[in-house]
Structures are given as C-alpha cells and as structure tokens.
PDB file of N, CA and C in Angstrom:
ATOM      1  N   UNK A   1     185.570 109.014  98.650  1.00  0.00           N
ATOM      2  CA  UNK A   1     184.300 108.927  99.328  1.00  0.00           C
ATOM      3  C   UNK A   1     183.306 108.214  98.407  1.00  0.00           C
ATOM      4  N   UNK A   2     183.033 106.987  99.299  1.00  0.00           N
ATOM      5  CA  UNK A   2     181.698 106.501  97.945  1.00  0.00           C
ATOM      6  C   UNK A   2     180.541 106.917  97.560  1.00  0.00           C
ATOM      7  N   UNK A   3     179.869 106.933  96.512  1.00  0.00           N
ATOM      8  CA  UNK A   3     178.493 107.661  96.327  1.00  0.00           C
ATOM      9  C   UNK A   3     177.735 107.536  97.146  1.00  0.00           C
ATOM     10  N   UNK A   4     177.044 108.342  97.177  1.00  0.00           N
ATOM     11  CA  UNK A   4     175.373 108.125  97.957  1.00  0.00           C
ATOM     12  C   UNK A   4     174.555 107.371  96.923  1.00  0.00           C
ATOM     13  N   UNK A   5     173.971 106.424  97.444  1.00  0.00           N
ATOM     14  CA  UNK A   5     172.666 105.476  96.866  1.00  0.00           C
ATOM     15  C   UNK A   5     171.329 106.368  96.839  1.00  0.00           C
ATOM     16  N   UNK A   6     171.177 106.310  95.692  1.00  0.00           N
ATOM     17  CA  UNK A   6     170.015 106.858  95.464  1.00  0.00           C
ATOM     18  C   UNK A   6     168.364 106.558  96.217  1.00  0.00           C
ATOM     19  N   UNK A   7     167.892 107.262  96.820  1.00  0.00           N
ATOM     20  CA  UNK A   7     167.191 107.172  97.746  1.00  0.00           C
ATOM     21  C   UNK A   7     165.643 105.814  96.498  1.00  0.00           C
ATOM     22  N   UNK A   8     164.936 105.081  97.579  1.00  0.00           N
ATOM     23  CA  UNK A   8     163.582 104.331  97.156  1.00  0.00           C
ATOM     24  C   UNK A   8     162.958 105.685  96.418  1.00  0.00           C
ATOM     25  N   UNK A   9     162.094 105.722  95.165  1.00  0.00           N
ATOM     26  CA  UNK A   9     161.104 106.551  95.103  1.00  0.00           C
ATOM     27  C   UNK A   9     160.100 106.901  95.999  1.00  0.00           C
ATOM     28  N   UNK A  10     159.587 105.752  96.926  1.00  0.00           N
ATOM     29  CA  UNK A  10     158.766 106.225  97.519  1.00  0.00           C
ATOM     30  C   UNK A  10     159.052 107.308  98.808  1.00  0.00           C
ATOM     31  N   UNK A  11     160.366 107.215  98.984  1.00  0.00           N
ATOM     32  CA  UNK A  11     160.803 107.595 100.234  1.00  0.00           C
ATOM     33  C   UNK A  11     161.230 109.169  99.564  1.00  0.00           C
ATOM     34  N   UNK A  12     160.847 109.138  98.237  1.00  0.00           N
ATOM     35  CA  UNK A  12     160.970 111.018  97.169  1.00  0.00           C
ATOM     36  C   UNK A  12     159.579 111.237  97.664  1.00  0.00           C
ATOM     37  N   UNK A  13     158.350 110.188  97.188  1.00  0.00           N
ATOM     38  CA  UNK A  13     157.347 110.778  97.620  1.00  0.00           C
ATOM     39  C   UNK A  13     156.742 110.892  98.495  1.00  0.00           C
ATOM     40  N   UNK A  14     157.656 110.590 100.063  1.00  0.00           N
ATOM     41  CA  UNK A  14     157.180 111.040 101.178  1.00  0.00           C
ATOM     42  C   UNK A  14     157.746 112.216 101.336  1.00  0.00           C
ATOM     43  N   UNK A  15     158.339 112.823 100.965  1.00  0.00           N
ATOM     44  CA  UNK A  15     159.431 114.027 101.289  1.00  0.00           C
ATOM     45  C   UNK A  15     158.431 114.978 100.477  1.00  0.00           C
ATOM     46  N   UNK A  16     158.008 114.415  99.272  1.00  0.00           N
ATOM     47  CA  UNK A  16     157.054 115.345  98.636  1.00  0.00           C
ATOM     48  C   UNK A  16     155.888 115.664  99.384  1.00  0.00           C
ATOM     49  N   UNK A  17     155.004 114.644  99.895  1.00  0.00           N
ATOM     50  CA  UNK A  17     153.705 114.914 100.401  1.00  0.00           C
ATOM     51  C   UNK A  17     153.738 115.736 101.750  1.00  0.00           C
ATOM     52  N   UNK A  18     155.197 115.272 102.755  1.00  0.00           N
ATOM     53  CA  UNK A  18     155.169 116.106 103.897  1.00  0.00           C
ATOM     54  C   UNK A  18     155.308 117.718 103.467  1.00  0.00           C
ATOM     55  N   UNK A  19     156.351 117.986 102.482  1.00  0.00           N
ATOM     56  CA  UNK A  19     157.139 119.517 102.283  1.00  0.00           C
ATOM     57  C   UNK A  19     154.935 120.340 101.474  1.00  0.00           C
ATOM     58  N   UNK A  20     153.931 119.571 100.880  1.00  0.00           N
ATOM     59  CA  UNK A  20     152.711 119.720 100.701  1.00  0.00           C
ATOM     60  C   UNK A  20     152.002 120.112 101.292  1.00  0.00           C
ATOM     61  N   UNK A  21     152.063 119.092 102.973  1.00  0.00           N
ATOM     62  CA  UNK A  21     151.147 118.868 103.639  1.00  0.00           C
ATOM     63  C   UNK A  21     149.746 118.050 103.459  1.00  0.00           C
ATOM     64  N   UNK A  22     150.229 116.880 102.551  1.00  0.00           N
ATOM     65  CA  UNK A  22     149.048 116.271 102.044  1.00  0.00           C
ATOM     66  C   UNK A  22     149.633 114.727 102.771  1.00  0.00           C
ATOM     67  N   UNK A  23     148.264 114.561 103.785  1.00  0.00           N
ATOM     68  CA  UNK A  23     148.265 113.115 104.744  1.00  0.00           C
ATOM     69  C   UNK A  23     148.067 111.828 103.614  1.00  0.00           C
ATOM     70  N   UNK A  24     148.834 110.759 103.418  1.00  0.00           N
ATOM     71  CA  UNK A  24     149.152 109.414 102.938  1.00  0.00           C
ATOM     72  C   UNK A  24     147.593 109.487 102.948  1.00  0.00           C
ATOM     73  N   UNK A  25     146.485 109.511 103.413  1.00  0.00           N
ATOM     74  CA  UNK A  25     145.192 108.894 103.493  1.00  0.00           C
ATOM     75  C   UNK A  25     144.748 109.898 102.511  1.00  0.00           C
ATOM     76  N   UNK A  26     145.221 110.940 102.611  1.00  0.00           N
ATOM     77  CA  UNK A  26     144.175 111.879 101.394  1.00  0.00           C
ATOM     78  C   UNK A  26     145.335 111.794 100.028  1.00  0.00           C
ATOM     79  N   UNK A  27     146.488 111.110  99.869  1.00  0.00           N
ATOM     80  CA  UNK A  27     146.639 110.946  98.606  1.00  0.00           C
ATOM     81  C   UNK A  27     146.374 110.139  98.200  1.00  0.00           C
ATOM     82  N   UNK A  28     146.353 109.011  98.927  1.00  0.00           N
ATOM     83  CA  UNK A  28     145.948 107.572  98.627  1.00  0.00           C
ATOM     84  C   UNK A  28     144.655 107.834  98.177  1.00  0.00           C
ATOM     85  N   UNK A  29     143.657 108.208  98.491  1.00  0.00           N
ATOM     86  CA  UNK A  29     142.296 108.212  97.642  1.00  0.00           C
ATOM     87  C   UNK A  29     142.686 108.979  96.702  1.00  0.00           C
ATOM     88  N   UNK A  30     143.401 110.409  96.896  1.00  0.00           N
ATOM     89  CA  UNK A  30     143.430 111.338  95.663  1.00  0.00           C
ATOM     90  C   UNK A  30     143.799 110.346  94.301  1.00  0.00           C
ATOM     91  N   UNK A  31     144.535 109.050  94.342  1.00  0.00           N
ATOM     92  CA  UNK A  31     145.311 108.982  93.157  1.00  0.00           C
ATOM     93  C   UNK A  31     144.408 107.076  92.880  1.00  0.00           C
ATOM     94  N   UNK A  32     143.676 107.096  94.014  1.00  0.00           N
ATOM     95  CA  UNK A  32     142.780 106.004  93.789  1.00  0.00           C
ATOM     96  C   UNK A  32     143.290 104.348  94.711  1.00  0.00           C
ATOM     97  N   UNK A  33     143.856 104.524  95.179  1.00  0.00           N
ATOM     98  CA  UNK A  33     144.914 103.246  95.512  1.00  0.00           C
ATOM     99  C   UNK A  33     144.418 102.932  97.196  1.00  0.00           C
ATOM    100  N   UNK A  34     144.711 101.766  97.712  1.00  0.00           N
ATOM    101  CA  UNK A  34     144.279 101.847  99.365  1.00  0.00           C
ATOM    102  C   UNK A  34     145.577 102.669 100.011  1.00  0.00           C
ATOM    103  N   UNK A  35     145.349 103.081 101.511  1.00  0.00           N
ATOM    104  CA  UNK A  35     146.459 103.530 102.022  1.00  0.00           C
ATOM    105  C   UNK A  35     147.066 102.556 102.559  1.00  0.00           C
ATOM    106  N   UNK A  36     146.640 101.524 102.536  1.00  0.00           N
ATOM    107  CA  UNK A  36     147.934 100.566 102.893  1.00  0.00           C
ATOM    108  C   UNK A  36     148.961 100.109 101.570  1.00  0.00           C
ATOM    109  N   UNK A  37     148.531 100.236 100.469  1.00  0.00           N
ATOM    110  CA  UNK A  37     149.426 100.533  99.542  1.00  0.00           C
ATOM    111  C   UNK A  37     150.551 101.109  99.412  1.00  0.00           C
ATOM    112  N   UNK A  38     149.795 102.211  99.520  1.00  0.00           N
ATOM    113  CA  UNK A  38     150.563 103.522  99.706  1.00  0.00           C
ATOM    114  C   UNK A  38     151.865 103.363 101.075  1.00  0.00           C
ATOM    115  N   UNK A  39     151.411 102.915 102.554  1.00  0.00           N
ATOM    116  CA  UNK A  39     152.223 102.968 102.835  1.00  0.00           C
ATOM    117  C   UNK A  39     153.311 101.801 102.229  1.00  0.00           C
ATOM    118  N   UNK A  40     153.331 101.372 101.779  1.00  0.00           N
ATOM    119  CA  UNK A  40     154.195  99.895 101.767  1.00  0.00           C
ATOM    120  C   UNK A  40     155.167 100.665 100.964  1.00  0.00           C
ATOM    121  N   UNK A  41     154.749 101.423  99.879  1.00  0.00           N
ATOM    122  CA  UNK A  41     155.465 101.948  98.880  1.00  0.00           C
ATOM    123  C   UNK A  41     156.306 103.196  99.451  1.00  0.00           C
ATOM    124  N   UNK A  42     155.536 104.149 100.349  1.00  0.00           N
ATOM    125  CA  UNK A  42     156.575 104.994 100.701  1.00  0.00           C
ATOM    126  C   UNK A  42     157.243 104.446 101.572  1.00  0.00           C
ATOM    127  N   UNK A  43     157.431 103.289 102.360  1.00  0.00           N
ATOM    128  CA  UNK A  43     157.956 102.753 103.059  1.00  0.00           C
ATOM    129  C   UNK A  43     159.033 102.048 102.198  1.00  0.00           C
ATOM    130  N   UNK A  44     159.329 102.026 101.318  1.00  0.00           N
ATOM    131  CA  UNK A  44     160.064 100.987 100.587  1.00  0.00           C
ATOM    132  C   UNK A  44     160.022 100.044 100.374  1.00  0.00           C
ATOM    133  N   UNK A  45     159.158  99.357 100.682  1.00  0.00           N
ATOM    134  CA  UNK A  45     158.529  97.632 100.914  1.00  0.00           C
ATOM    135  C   UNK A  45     158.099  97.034  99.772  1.00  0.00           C
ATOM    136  N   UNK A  46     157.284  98.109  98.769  1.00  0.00           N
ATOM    137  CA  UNK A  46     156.738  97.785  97.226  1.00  0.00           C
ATOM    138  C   UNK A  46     157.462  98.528  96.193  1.00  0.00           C
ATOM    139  N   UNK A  47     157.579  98.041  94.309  1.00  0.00           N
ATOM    140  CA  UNK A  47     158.186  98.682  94.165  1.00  0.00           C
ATOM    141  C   UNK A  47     157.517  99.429  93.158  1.00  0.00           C
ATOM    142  N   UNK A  48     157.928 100.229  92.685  1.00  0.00           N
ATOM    143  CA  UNK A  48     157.106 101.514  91.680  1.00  0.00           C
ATOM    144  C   UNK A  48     156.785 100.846  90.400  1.00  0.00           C
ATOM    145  N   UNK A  49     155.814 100.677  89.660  1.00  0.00           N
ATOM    146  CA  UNK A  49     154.853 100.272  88.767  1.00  0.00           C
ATOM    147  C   UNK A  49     154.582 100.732  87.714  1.00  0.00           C
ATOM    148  N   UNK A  50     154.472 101.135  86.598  1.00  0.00           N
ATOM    149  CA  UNK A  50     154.385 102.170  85.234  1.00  0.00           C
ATOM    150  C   UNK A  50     152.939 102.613  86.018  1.00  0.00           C
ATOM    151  N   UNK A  51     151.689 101.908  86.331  1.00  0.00           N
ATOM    152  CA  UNK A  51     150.678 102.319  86.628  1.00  0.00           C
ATOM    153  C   UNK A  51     150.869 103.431  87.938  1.00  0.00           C
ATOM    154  N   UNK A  52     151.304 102.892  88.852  1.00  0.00           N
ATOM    155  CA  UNK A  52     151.637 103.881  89.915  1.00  0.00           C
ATOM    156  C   UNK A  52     152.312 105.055  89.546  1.00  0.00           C
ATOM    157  N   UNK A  53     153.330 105.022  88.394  1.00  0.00           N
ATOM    158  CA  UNK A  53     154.018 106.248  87.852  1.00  0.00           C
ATOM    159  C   UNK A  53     153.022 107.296  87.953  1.00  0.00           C
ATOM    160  N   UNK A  54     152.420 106.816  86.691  1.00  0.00           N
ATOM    161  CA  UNK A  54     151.482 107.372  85.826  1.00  0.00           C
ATOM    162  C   UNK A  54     150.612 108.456  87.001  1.00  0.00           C
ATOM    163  N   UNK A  55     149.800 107.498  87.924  1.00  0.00           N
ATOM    164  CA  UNK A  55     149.015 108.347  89.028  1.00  0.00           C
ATOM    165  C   UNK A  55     149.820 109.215  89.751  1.00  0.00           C
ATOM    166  N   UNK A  56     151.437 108.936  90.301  1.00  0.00           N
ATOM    167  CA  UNK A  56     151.955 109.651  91.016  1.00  0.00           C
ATOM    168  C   UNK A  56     151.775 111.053  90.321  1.00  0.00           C
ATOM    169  N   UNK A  57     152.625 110.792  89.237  1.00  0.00           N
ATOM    170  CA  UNK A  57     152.647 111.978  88.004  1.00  0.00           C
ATOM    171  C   UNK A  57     151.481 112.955  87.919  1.00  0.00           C
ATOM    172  N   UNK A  58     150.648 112.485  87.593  1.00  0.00           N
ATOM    173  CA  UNK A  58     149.093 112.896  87.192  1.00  0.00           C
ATOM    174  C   UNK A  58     149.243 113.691  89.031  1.00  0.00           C
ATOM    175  N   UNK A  59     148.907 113.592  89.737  1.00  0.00           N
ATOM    176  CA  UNK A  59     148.369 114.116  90.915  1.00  0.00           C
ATOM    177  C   UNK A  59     149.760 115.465  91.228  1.00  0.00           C
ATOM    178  N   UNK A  60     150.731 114.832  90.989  1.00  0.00           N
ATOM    179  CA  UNK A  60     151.808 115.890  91.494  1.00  0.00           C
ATOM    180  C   UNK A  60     151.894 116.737  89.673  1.00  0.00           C
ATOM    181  N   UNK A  61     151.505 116.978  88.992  1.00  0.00           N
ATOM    182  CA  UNK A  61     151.428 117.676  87.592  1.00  0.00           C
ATOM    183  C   UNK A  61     153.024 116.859  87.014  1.00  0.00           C
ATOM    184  N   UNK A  62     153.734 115.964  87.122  1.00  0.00           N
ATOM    185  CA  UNK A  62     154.746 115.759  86.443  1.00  0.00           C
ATOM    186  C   UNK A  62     154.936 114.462  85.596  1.00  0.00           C
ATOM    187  N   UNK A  63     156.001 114.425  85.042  1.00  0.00           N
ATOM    188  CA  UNK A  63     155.836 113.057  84.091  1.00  0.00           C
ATOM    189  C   UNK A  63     155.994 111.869  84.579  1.00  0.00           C
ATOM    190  N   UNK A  64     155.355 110.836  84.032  1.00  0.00           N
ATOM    191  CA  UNK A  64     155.676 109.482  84.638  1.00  0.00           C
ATOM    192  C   UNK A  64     157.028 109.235  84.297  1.00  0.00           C
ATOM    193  N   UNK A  65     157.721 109.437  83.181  1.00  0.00           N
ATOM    194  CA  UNK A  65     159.359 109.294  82.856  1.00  0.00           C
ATOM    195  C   UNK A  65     160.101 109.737  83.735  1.00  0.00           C
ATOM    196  N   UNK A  66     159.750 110.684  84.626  1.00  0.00           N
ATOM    197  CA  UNK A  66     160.014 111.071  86.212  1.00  0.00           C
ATOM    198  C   UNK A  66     160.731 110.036  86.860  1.00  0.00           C
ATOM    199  N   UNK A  67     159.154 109.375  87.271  1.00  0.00           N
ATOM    200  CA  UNK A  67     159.248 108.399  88.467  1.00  0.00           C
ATOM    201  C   UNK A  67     160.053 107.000  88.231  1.00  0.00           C
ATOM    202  N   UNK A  68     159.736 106.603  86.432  1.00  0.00           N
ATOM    203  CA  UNK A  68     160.552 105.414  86.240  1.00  0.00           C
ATOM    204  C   UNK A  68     162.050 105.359  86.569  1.00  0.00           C
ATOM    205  N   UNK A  69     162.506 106.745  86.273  1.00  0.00           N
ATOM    206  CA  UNK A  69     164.084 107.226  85.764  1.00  0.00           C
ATOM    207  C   UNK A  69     164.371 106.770  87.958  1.00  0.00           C
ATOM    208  N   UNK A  70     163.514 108.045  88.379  1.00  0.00           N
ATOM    209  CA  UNK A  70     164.156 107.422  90.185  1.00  0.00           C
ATOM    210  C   UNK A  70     164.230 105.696  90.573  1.00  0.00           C
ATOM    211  N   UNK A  71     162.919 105.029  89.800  1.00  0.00           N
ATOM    212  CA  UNK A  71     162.948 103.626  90.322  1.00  0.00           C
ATOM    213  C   UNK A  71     164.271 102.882  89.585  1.00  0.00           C
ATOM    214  N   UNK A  72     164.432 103.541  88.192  1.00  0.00           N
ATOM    215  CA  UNK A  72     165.594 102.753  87.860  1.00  0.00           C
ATOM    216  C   UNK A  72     167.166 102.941  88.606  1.00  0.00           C
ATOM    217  N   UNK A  73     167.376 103.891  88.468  1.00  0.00           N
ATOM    218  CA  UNK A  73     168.364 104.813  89.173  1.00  0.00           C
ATOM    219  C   UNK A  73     168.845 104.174  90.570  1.00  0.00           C
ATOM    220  N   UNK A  74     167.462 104.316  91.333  1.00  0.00           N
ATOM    221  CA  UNK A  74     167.512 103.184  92.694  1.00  0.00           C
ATOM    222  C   UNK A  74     167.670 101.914  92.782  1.00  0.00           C
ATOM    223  N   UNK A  75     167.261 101.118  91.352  1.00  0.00           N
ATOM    224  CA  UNK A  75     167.842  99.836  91.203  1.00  0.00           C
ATOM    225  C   UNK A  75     168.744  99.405  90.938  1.00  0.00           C
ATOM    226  N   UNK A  76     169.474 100.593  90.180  1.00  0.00           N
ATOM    227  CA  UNK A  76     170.970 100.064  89.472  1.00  0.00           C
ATOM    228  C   UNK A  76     171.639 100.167  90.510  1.00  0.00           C
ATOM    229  N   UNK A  77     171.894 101.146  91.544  1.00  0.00           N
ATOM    230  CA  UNK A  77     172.327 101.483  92.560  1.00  0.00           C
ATOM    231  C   UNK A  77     172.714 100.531  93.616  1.00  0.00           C
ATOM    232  N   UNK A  78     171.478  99.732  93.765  1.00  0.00           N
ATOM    233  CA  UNK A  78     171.135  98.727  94.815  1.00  0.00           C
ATOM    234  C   UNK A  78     171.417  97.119  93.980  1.00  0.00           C
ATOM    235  N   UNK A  79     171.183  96.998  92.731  1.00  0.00           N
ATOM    236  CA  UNK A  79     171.823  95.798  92.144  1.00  0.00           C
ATOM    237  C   UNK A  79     173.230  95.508  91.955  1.00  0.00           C
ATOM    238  N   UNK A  80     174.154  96.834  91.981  1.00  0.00           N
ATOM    239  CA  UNK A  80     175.618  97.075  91.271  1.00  0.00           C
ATOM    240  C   UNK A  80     176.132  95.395  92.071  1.00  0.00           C
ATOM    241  N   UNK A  81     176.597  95.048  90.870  1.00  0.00           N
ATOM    242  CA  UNK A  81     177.681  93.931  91.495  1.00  0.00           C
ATOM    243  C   UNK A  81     178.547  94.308  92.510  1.00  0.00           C
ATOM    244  N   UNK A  82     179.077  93.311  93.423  1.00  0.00           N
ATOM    245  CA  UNK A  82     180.227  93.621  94.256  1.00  0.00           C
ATOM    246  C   UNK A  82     180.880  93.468  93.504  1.00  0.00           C
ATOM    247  N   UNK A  83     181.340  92.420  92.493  1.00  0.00           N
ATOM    248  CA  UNK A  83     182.879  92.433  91.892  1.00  0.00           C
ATOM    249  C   UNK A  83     182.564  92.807  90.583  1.00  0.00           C
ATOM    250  N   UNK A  84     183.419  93.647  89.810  1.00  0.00           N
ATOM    251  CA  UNK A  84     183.418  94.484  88.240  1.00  0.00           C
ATOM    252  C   UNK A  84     183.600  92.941  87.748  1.00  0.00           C
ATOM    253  N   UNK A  85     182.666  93.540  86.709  1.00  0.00           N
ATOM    254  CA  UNK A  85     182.386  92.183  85.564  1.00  0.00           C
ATOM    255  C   UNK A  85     183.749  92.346  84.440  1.00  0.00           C
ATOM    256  N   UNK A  86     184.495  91.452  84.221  1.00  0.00           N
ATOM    257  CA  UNK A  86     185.481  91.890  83.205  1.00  0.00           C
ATOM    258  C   UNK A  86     184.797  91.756  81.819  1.00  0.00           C
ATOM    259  N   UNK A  87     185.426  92.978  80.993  1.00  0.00           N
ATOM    260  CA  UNK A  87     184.773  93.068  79.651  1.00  0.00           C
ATOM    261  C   UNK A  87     185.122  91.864  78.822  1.00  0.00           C
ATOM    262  N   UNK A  88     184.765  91.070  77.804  1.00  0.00           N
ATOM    263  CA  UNK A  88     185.153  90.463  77.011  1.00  0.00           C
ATOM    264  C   UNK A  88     186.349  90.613  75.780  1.00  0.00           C
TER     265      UNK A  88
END
C-alpha cells in the first residue's frame, strides 16, 4: 500500500481553526495578514513562508520549526522523483 502524502500545511491549519472555531476573517486579522491571503494558503494555492510560520506559531502558542518541518515534509512528498536516482 503506498504512503499517504502528507497533507498542504495550510489545509493542517484549516483543520486547526475549524476543530477552534475561529472564522479565516478573525485569524487573518488576529495574525495581521488580509483574508484573502489567508485563504489562498489554506487553500493550498500559496506556500508557507518563515514569516507566516512565525505568526501561525505565535497565535496558535507553537513553534515555527512546527510549521517549516509540515511545509517541508509536504514538499518532499510532492517533489519525490518518479524514477529512483541511481547512487554513484
């Protein structure tokens, strides 16, 4: 069975704000950013930013090393070659 792909970050921090109850429009000001930002990003459309970390972090009490580790995680995921690179 092949892995599961690690989900977009933003699509962690929609799962976060609904399980909250905090509306995209009141985090989006909470963390300073427009809400059309915001949606693009929980939408998957934009991609996560050290700066955006940082605010996600700050507003939800957790680390920005958090959010980088999901954006990377989701990239390696989504970059993996189709064909294995042979070692040298």
């Amino acid at each position: 069975m092949p892995a599961r792909r690690p989900p977009h970050p933003g699509a962690r921090l929609r799962l976060q704000l609904e399980h909250v109850g905090v509306t995209q429009t009141e985090f989006a000001e909470w963390i300073g950013i427009s809400r059309r930002c915001l949606a693009y990003f929980l939408a998957g459309e934009r991609d996560l930013h050290a700066d955006m970390a940082w605010r996600i972090a700050g507003a939800l009490k957790q680390k920005p090393e958090t959010w980088m580790r999901y954006k990377s995680q989701y990239e390696l995921a989504r970059d993996k070659p189709a064909k294995r690179i042979r070692p040298l």
